[in-house]
Protein backbone atom coordinates (compact mmCIF):
# COMPACT_ATOMS: atom_id res chain seq x y z
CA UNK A 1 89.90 -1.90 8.43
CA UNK A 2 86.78 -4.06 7.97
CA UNK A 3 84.36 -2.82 5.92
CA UNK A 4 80.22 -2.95 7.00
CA UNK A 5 77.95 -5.95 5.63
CA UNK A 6 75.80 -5.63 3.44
CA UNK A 7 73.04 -6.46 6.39
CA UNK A 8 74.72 -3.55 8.26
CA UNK A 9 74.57 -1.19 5.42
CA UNK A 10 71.07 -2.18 4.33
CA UNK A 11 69.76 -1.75 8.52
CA UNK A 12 71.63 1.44 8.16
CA UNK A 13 69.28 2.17 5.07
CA UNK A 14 66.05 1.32 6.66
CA UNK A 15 67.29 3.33 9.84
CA UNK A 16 67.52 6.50 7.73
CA UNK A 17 63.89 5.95 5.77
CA UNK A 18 62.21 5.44 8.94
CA UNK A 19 63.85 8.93 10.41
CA UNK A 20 62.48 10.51 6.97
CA UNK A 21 59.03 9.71 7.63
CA UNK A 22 59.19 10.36 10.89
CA UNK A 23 60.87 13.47 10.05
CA UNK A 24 57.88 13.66 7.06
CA UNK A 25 55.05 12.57 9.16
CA UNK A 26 55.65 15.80 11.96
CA UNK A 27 55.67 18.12 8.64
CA UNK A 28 51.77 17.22 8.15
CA UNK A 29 49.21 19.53 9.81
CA UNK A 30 48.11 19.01 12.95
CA UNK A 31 44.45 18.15 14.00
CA UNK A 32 43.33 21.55 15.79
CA UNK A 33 43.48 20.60 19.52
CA UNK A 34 45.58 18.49 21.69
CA UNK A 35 43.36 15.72 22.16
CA UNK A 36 42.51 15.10 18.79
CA UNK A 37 44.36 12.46 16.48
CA UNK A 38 46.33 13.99 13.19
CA UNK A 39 47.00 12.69 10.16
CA UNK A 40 50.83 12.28 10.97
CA UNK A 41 50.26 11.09 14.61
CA UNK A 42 49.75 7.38 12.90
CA UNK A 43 52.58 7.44 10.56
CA UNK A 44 55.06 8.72 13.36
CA UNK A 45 54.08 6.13 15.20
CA UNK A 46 54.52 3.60 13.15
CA UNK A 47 58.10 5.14 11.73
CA UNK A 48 59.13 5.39 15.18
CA UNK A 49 58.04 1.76 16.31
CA UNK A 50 60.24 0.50 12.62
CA UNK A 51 63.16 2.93 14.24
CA UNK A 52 63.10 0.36 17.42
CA UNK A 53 62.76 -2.63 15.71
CA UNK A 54 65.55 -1.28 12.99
CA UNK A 55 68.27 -0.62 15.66
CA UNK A 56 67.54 -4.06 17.34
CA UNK A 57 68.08 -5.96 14.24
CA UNK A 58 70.99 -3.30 13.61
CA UNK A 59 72.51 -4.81 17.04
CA UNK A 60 72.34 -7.82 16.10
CA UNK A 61 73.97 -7.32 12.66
CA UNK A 62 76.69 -5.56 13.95
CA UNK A 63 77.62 -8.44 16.76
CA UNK A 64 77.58 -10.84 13.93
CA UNK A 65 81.34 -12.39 12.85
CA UNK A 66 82.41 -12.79 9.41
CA UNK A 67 81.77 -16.63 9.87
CA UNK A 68 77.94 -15.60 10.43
CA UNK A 69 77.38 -13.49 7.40
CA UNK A 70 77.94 -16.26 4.99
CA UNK A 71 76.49 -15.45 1.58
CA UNK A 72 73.45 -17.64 0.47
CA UNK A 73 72.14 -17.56 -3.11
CA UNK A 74 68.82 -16.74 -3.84
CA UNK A 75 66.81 -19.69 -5.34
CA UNK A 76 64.99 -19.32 -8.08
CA UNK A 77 61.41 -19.67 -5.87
CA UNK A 78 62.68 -16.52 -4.08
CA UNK A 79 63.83 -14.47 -7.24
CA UNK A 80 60.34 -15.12 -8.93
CA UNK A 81 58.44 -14.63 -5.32
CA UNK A 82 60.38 -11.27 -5.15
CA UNK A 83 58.91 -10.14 -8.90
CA UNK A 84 55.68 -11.48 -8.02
CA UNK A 85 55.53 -9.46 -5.05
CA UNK A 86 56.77 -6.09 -7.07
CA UNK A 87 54.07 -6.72 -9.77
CA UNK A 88 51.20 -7.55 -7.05
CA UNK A 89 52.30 -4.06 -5.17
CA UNK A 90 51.84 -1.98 -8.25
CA UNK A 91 48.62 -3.92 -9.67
CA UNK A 92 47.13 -3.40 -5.90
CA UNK A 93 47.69 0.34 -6.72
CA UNK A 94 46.31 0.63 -9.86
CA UNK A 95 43.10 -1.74 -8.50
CA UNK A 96 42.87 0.60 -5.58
CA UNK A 97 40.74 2.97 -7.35
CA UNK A 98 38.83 0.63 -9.42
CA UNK A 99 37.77 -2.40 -6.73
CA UNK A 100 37.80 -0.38 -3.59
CA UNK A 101 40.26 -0.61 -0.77
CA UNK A 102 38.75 -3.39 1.18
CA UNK A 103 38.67 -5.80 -1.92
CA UNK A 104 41.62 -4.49 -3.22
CA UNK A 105 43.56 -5.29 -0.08
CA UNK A 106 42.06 -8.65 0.63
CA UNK A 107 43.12 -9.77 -2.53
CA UNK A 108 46.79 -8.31 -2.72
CA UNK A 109 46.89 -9.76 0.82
CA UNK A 110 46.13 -12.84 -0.12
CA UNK A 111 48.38 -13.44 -3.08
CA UNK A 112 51.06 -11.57 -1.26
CA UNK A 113 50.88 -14.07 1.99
CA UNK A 114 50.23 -17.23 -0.98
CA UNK A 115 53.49 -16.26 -2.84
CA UNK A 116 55.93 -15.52 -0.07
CA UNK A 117 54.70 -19.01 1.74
CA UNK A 118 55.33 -20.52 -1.73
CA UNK A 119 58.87 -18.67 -1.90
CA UNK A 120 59.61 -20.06 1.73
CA UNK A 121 58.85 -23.51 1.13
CA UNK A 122 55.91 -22.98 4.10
CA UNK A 123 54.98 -26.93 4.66
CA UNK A 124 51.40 -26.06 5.00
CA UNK A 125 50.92 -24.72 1.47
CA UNK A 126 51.89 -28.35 0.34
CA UNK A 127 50.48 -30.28 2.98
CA UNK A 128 47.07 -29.33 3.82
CA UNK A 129 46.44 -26.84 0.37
CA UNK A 130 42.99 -26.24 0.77
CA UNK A 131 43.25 -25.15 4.50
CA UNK A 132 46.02 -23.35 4.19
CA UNK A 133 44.28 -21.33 1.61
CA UNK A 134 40.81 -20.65 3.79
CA UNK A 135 43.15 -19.46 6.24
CA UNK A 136 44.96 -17.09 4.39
CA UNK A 137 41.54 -15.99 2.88
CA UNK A 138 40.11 -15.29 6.36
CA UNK A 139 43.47 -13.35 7.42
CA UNK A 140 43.15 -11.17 4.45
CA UNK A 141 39.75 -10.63 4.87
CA UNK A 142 39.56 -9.65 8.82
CA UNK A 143 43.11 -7.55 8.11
CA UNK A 144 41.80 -5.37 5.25
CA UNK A 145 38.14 -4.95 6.96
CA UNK A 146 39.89 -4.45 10.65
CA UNK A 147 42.48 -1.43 9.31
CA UNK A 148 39.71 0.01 6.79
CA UNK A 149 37.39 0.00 10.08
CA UNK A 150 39.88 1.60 12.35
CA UNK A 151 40.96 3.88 9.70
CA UNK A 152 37.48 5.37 8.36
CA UNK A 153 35.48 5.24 11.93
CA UNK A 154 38.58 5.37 14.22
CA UNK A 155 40.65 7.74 12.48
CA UNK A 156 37.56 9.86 10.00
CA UNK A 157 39.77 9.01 7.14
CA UNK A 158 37.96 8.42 3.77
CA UNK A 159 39.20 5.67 1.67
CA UNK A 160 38.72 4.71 -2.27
């Protein structure tokens, strides 16, 4: 009997959170009238678009051989980028309330996309520093203004 990869088992994982909060997201009230957005139309959405993508990669994983699922270590670039990107998530939360979500998110954005280049060995973040860095900037920027935007004005959702 051959026992399931640990890529199988985590896909299997991520499978079952995205049916929670789909399963979650149809549990919130509804919006009053049938053409009117509720606040679990956009989570379901987005749970059920992860449920796709999940059972692709799933696919994949499963038509894998043994001889494809060799183990790699972690290096210690991606260990630290990993911690990094635990204690940016939980300082983003606590900043949430103090900066505001726009600046909040621009900045987590931006040390988030900084430290996982960093982690991958991105040859722009070495090469061409400075550019790479106004770049990033600008993405975090337009990203945080474009979903607090579509969120507040698109959506009537009020944010910190």
């Amino acid at each position: 009997m051959k026992l399931l990869s640990g890529r199988v088992l985590f896909d299997i994982a991520l499978l079952l959170a995205a049916a929670i909060g789909v399963q979650q997201a149809q549990m919130l009230p509804n919006a009053g009238g049938i053409s009117q957005i509720g606040p679990g139309d956009f989570p379901t959405i987005v749970c059920g678009l992860g449920i796709v993508a999940i059972l692709g990669v799933l696919i994949g994983d499963l038509r894998k051989t043994d001889a494809d699922d060799r183990i790699q270590p972690l290096s210690w670039q991606q260990v630290i980028s990993a911690i990094a990107i635990c204690a940016l998530l939980a300082a983003y939360i606590v900043m949430m309330n103090i900066l505001g979500f726009i600046i909040s998110t621009t900045l987590f954005l931006f040390a988030a996309t900084a430290t996982c280049a960093w982690a991958m060995g991105v040859g722009a973040l070495r090469e061409k520093k400075l550019r790479f860095l106004v770049f990033v900037a600008a993405f975090s920027t337009i990203s945080a203004l474009f979903v607090y935007f579509s969120f507040s004005y698109g959506f009537g959702l009020i944010f910190p």
